[in-house]
Protein backbone atom coordinates (compact mmCIF):
# COMPACT_ATOMS: atom_id res chain seq x y z
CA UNK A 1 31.44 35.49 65.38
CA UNK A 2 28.61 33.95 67.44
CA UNK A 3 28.06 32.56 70.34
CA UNK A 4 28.42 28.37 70.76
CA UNK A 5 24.96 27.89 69.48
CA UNK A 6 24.99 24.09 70.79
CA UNK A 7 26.64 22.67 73.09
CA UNK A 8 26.84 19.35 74.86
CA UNK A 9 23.09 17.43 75.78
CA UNK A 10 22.41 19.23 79.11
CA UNK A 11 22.86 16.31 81.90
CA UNK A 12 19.52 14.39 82.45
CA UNK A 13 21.24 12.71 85.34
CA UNK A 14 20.67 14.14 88.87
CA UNK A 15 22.77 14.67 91.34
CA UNK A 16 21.79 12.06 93.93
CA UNK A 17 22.11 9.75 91.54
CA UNK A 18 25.75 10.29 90.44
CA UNK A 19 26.33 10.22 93.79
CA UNK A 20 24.88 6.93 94.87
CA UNK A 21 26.91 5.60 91.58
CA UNK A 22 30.21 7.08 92.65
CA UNK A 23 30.14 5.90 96.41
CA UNK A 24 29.68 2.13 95.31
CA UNK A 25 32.70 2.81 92.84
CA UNK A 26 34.57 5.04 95.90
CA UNK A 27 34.09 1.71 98.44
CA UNK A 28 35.46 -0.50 95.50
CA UNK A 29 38.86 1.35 95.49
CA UNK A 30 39.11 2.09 98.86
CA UNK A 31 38.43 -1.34 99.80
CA UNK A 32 39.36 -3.82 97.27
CA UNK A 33 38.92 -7.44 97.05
CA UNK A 34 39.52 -9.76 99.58
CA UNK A 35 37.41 -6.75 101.31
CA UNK A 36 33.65 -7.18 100.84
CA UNK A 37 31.31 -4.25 101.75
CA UNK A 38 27.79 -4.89 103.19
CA UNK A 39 24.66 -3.28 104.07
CA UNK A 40 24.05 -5.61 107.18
CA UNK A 41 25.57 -8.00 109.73
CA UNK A 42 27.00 -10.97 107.25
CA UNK A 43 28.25 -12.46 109.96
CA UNK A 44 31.76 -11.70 109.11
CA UNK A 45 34.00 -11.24 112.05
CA UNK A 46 37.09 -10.04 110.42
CA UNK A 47 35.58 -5.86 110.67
CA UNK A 48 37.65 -3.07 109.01
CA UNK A 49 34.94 0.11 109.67
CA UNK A 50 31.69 0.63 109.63
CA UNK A 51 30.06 3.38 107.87
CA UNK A 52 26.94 5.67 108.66
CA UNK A 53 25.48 6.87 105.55
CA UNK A 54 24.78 10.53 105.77
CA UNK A 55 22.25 11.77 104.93
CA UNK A 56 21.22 8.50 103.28
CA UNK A 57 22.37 5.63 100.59
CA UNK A 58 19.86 7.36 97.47
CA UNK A 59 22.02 10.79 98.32
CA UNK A 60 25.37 10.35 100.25
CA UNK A 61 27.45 13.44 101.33
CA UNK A 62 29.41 11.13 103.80
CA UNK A 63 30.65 8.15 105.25
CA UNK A 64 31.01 8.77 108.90
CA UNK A 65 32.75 6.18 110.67
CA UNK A 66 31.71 4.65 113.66
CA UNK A 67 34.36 3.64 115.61
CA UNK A 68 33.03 5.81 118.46
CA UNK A 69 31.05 8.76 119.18
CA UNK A 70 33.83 10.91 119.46
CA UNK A 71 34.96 9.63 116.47
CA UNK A 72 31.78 10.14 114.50
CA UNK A 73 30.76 13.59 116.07
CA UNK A 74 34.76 14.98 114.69
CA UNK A 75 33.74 13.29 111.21
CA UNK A 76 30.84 15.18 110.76
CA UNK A 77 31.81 18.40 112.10
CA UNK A 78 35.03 19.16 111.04
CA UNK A 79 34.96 17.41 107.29
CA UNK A 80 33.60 21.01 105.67
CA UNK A 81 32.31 24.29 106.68
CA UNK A 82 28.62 24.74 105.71
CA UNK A 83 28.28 27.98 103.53
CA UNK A 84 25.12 28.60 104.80
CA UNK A 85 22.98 29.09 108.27
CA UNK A 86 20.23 26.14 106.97
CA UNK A 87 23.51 24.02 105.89
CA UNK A 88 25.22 24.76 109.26
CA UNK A 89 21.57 23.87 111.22
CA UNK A 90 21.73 20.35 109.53
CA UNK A 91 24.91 19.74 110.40
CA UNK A 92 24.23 20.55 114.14
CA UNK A 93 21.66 18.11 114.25
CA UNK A 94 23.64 15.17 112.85
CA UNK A 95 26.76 15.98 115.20
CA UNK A 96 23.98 16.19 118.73
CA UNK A 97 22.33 12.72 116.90
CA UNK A 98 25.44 10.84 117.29
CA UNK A 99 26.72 12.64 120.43
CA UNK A 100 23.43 11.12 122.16
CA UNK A 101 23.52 8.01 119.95
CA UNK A 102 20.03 9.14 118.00
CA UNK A 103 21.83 8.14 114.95
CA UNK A 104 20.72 4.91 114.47
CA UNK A 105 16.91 6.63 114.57
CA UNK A 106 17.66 9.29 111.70
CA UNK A 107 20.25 7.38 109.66
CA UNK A 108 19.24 3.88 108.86
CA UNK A 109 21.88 3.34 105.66
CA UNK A 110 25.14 1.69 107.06
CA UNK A 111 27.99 0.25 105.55
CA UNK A 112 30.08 -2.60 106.77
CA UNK A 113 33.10 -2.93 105.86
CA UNK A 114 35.07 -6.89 106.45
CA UNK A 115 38.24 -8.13 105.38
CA UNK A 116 42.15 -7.78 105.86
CA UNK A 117 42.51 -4.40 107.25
CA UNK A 118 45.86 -5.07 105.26
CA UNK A 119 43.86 -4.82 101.96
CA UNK A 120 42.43 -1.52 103.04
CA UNK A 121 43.09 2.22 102.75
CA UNK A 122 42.80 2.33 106.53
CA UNK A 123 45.51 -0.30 106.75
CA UNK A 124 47.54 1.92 104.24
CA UNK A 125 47.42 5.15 105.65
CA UNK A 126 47.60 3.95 109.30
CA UNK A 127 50.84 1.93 108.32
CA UNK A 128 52.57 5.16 106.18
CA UNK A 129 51.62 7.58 108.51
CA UNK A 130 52.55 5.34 111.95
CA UNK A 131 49.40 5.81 113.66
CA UNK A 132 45.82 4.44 114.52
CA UNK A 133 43.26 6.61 112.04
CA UNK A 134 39.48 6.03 111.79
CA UNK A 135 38.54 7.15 107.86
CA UNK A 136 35.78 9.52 106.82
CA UNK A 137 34.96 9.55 102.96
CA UNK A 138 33.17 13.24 101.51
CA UNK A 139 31.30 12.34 98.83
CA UNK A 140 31.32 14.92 96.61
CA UNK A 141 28.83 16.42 93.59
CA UNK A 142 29.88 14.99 89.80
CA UNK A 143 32.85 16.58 88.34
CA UNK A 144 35.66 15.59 85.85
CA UNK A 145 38.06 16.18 88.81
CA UNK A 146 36.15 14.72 92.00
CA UNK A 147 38.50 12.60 93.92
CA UNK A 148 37.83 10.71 97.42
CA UNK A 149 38.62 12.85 99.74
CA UNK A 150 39.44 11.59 103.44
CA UNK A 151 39.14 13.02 106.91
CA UNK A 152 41.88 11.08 108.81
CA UNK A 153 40.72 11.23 112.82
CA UNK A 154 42.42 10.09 116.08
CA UNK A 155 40.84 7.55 118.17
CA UNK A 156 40.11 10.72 120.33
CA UNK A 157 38.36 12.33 117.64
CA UNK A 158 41.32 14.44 116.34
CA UNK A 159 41.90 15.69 112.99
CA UNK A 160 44.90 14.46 111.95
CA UNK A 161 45.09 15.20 108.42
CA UNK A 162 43.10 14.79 105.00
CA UNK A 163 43.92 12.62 102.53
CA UNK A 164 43.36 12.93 98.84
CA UNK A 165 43.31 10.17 96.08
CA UNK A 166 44.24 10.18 92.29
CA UNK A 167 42.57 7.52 90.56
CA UNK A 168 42.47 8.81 87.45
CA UNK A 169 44.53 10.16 84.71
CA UNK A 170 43.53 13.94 85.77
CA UNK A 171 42.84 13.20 89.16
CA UNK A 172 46.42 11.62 89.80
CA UNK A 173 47.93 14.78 88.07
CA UNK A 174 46.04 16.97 90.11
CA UNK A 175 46.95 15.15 93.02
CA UNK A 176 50.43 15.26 92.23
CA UNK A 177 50.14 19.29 91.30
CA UNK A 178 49.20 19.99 94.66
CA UNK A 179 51.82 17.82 96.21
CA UNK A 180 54.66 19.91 94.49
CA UNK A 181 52.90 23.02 95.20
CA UNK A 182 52.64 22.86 98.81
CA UNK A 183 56.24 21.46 98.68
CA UNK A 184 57.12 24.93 97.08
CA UNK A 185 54.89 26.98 99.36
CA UNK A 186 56.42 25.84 102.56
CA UNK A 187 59.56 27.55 101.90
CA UNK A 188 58.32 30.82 99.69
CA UNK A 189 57.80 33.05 102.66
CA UNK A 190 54.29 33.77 102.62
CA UNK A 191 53.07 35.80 105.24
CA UNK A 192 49.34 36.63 104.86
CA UNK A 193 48.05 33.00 104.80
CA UNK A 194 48.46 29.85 106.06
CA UNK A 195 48.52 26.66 103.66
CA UNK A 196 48.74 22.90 104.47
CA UNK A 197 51.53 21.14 104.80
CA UNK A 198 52.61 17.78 103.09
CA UNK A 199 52.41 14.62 105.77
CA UNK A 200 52.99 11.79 103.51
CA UNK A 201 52.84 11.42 99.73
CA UNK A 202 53.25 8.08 97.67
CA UNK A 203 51.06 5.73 95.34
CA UNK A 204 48.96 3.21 96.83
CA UNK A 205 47.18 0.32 94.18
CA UNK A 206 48.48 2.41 91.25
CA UNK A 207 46.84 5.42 92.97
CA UNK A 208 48.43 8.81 93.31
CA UNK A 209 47.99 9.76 97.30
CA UNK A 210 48.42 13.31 99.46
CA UNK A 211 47.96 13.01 103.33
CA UNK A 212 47.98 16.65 104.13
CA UNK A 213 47.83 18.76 107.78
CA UNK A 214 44.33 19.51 108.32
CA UNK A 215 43.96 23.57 108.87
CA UNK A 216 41.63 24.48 112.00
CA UNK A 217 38.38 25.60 109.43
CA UNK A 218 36.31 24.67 112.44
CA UNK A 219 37.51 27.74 114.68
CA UNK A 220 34.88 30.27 115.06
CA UNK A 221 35.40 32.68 111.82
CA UNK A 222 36.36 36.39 111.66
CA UNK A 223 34.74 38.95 109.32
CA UNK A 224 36.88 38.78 105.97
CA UNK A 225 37.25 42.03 104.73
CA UNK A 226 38.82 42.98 100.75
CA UNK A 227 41.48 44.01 102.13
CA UNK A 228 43.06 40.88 104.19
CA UNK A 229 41.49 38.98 101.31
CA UNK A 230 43.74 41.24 98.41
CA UNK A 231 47.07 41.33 100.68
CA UNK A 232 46.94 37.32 101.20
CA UNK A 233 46.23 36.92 96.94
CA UNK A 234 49.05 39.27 96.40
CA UNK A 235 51.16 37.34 98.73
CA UNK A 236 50.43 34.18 96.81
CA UNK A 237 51.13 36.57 93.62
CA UNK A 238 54.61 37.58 94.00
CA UNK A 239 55.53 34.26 96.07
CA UNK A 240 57.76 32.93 92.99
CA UNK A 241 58.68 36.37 91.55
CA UNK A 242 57.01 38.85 88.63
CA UNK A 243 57.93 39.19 85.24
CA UNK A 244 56.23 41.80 82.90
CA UNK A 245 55.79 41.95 78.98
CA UNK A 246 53.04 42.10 76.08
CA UNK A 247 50.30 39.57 76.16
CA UNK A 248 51.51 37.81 73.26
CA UNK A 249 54.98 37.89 73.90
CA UNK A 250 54.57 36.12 77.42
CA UNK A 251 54.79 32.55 78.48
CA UNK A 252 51.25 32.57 79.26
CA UNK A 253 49.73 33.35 76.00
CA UNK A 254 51.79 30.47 74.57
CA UNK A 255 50.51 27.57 76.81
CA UNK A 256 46.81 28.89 76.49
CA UNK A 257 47.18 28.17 73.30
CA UNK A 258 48.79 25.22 73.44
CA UNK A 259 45.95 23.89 75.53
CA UNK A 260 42.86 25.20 73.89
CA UNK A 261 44.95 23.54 70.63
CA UNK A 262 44.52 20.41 72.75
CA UNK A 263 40.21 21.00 72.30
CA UNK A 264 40.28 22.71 69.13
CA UNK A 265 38.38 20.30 67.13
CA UNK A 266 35.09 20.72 69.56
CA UNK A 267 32.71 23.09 68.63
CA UNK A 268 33.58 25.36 72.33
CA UNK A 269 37.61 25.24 71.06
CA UNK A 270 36.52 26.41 67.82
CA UNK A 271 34.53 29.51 69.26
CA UNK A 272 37.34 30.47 71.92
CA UNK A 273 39.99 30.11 69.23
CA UNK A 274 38.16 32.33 67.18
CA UNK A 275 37.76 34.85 70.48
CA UNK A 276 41.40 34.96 71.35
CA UNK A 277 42.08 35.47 68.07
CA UNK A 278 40.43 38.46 68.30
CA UNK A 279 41.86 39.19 71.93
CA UNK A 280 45.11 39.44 70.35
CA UNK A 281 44.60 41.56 67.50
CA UNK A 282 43.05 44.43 70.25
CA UNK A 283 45.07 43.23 73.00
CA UNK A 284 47.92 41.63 71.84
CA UNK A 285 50.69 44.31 72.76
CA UNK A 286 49.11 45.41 76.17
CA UNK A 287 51.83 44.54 79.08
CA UNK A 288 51.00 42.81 81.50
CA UNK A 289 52.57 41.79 84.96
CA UNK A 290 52.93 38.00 85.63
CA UNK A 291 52.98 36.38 88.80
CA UNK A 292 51.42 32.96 90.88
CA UNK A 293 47.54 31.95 91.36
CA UNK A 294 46.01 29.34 93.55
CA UNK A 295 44.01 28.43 90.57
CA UNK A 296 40.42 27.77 92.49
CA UNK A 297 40.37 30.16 95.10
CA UNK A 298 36.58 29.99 95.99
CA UNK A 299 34.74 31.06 99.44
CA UNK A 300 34.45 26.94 99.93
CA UNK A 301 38.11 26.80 99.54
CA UNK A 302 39.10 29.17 102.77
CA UNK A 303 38.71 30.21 106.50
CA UNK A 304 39.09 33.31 108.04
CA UNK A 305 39.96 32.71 111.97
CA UNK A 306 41.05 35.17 114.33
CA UNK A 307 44.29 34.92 113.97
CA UNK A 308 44.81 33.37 110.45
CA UNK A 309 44.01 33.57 106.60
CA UNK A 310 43.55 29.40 106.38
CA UNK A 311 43.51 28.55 102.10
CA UNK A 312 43.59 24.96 101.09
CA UNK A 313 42.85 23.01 97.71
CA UNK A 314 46.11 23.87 96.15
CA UNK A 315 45.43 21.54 92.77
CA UNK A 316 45.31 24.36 90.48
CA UNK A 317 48.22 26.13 91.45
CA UNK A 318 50.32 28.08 88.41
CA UNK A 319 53.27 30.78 88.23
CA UNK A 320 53.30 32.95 85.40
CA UNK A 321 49.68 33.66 84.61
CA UNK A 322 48.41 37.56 84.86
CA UNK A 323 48.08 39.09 88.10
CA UNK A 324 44.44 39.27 89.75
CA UNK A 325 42.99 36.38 88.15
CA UNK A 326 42.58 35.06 91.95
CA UNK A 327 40.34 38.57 92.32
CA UNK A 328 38.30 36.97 89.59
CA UNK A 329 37.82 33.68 89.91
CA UNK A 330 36.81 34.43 93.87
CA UNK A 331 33.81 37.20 92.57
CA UNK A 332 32.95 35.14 90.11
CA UNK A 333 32.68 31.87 92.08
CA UNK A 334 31.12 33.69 95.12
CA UNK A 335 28.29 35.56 92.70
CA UNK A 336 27.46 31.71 91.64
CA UNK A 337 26.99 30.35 95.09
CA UNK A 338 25.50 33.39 96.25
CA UNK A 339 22.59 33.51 93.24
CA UNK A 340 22.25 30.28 91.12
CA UNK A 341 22.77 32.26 88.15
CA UNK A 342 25.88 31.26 86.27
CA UNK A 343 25.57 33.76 83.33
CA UNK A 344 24.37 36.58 85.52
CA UNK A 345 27.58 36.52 87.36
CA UNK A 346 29.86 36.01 84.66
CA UNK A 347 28.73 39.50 83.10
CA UNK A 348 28.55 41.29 86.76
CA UNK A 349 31.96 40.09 87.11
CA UNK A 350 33.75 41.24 84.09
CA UNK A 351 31.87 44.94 85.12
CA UNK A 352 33.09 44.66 88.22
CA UNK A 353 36.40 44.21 86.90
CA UNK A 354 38.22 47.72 87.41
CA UNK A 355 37.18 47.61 90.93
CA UNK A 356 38.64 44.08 91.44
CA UNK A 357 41.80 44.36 89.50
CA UNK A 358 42.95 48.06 90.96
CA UNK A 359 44.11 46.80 93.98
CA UNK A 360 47.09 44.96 92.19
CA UNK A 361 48.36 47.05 89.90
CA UNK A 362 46.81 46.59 86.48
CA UNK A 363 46.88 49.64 84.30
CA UNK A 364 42.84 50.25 82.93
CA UNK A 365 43.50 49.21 79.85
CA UNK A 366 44.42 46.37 80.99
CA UNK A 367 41.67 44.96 83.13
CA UNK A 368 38.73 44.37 80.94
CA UNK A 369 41.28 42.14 78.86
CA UNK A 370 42.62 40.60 81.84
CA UNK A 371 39.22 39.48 83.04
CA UNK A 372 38.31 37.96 79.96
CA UNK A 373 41.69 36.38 79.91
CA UNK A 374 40.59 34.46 83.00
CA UNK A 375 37.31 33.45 81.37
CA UNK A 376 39.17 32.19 78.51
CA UNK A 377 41.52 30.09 80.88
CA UNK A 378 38.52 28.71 83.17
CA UNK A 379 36.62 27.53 79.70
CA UNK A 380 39.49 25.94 78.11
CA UNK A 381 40.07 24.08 82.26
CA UNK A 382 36.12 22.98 81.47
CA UNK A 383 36.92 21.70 77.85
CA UNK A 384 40.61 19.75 78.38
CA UNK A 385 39.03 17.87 82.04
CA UNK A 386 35.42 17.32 79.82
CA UNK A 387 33.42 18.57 83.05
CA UNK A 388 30.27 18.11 80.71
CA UNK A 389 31.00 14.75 79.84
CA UNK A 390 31.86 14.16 83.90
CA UNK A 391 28.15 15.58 84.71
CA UNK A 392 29.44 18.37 85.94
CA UNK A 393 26.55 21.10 87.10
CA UNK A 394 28.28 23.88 85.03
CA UNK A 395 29.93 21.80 81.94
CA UNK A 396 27.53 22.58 79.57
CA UNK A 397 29.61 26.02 78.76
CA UNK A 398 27.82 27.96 76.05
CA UNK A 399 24.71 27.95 78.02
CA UNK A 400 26.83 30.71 80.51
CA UNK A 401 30.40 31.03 79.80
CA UNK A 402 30.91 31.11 76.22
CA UNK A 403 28.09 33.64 75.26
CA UNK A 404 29.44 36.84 77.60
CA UNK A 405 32.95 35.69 76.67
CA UNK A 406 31.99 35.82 73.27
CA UNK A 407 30.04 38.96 73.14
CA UNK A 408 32.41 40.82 75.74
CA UNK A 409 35.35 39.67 72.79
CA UNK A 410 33.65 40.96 70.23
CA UNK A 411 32.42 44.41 71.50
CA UNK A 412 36.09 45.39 72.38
């Protein structure tokens, strides 16, 4: 077997411009007709929000709202932690621009927003949840699963929650995923973490919504060391029980095959079918412990404050798949943020495997085939949500997945 020799046309579309496309189709289903959206005065009194553009219309982030300063200064701040010093300097300067009302200076791209507030996702959420919000909107970088994603803010600049929107066939599923699993997380018992809780779930214009509690990310942040990080994945592991038994006897072999069945006639399913083929025929009777994974359990996707392990994005959530794929999918999404180089971190992370992978309990043998277990699950996640299709920065999987995979397979 060789690697995926083609693969889908690598994306000639950039970034900014996906994004420019997707906020004009975000403001359409946030604010629907009767509501009409603007980029100046029209002389409509009837005012729902008003938008600051940041950094700018040609390559949006976010829509800050500005209801007040207060208001504004929360919006930026608290919507995401910046993973980096440069990220966290350009952040500053936005938050002291609107504090001393500079804004209008460095941002010139506003939105205005007229209409029934009725019509509106502000009239929505501030009806269901029973309180006055202002709405921020992230907008976020092209991917088969990108959502709108709301920061819901007090009048005194609070965060009162975050609110996430299905529109989609994958996106509503996901939305609904995470409802159930922070449902189920409340009352599992965890100890070592600290998830969101569910404020208000529902449909909204045939949309799937989640109105979760917004975690404090903005608290100054302890050092994380691998050993808070392992006990809080372990935790999550064992929160709805174990079971062991041989790869291909378990539960989980049989749905990742039923999925990659669902993508079997592309040219990726047909190289991963023919790689867990030969998964099984050298790994097939290995046990295996079973347990629960957050599914995306990235650096972007947690906080660690002084007193608390604070782990959000919950869409991915699964019981039954095989313990330390968490472990994985962290290195391996942390070695990508970190360098840039996709491939280069899948291959340091399936070396780095017996290190990662000790820590809960998986014999040796097992860990080489566990870690390209995971790979296996993340492509076939790629192929069934068509993240290369989407524009997604790391669709395009045989030019980094598919070849280690491959290889890795085949030299077993």
């Amino acid at each position: 077997m060789s690697p995926v020799k083609t693969a889908p046309a690598e994306l000639t579309a950039d970034d900014a411009a996906l994004r420019t496309q997707y906020l004009t189709e975000v403001l359409a289903l946030l604010y629907p007709q009767p509501c009409r959206t603007s980029r100046d005065d029209d002389g409509e009194r009837n005012v729902i929000t008003e938008y600051l553009v940041v950094p700018n219309a040609h390559r949006p982030r976010l829509l800050v709202p500005t209801a007040s300063r207060s208001v504004a200064a929360a919006a930026v701040r608290r919507y995401a932690e910046p993973q980096s010093r440069i990220a966290r300097l350009k952040r500053n300067a936005v938050v002291a621009a609107v504090h001393a009302r500079a804004d209008r200076l460095l941002f010139r791209n506003r939105i205005r927003v007229t209409g029934p507030v009725s019509a509106s996702v502000d009239g929505y959420l501030s009806d269901a949840l029973r309180r006055d919000l202002s709405v921020s909107v992230h907008i976020g970088p092209a991917r088969a699963n990108r959502k709108p994603v709301l920061q819901l803010l007090t009048p005194d600049g609070d965060t009162f929650g975050f609110g996430k929107i299905g529109t989609g066939p994958l996106t509503q599923r996901l939305v609904r995923a995470e409802t159930a699993a922070l449902n189920a997380l409340q009352t599992s018992g965890l100890t070592k973490l600290t998830v969101p809780r569910v404020l208000h779930a529902g449909q909204w214009r045939g949309m799937q919504v989640l109105v979760q509690s917004s975690l404090p990310i903005w608290l100054p942040r302890a050092t994380l060391n691998s050993r808070r990080l392992t006990a809080a994945m372990l935790d999550i592991a064992g929160c709805c029980g174990y079971t062991t038994g041989p790869l291909v006897q378990s539960a989980y072999w049989h749905e990742l095959r039923a999925r990659l069945a669902a993508v079997g006639d592309r040219e990726e399913g047909a190289a991963l079918f023919g790689a867990i083929d030969l998964l099984a025929a050298h790994s097939g009777e290995t046990t295996l412990r079973y347990g629960a994974w957050h599914g995306d359990w990235a650096p972007w996707n947690m906080a660690n404050v002084a007193d608390a392990l604070l782990v959000w994005d919950w869409e991915r959530f699964a019981t039954g798949v095989p313990l330390g794929f968490d472990a994985i999918h962290h290195e391996l999404q942390k070695r990508i943020q970190s360098s840039g180089d996709a491939r280069g971190a899948v291959e340091a992370t399936v070396r780095k495997a017996d290190e990662l992978l000790a820590p809960f309990g998986v014999a040796p043998v097992a860990r080489e085939t566990t870690a390209l277990l995971y790979l296996m699950d993340l492509a076939v996640r790629y192929l069934t949500d068509r993240q290369a299709e989407a524009g997604a920065r790391l669709g395009v999987l045989g030019t980094w997945l598919l070849p280690v995979l491959i290889r890795r397979v085949e030299e077993l």
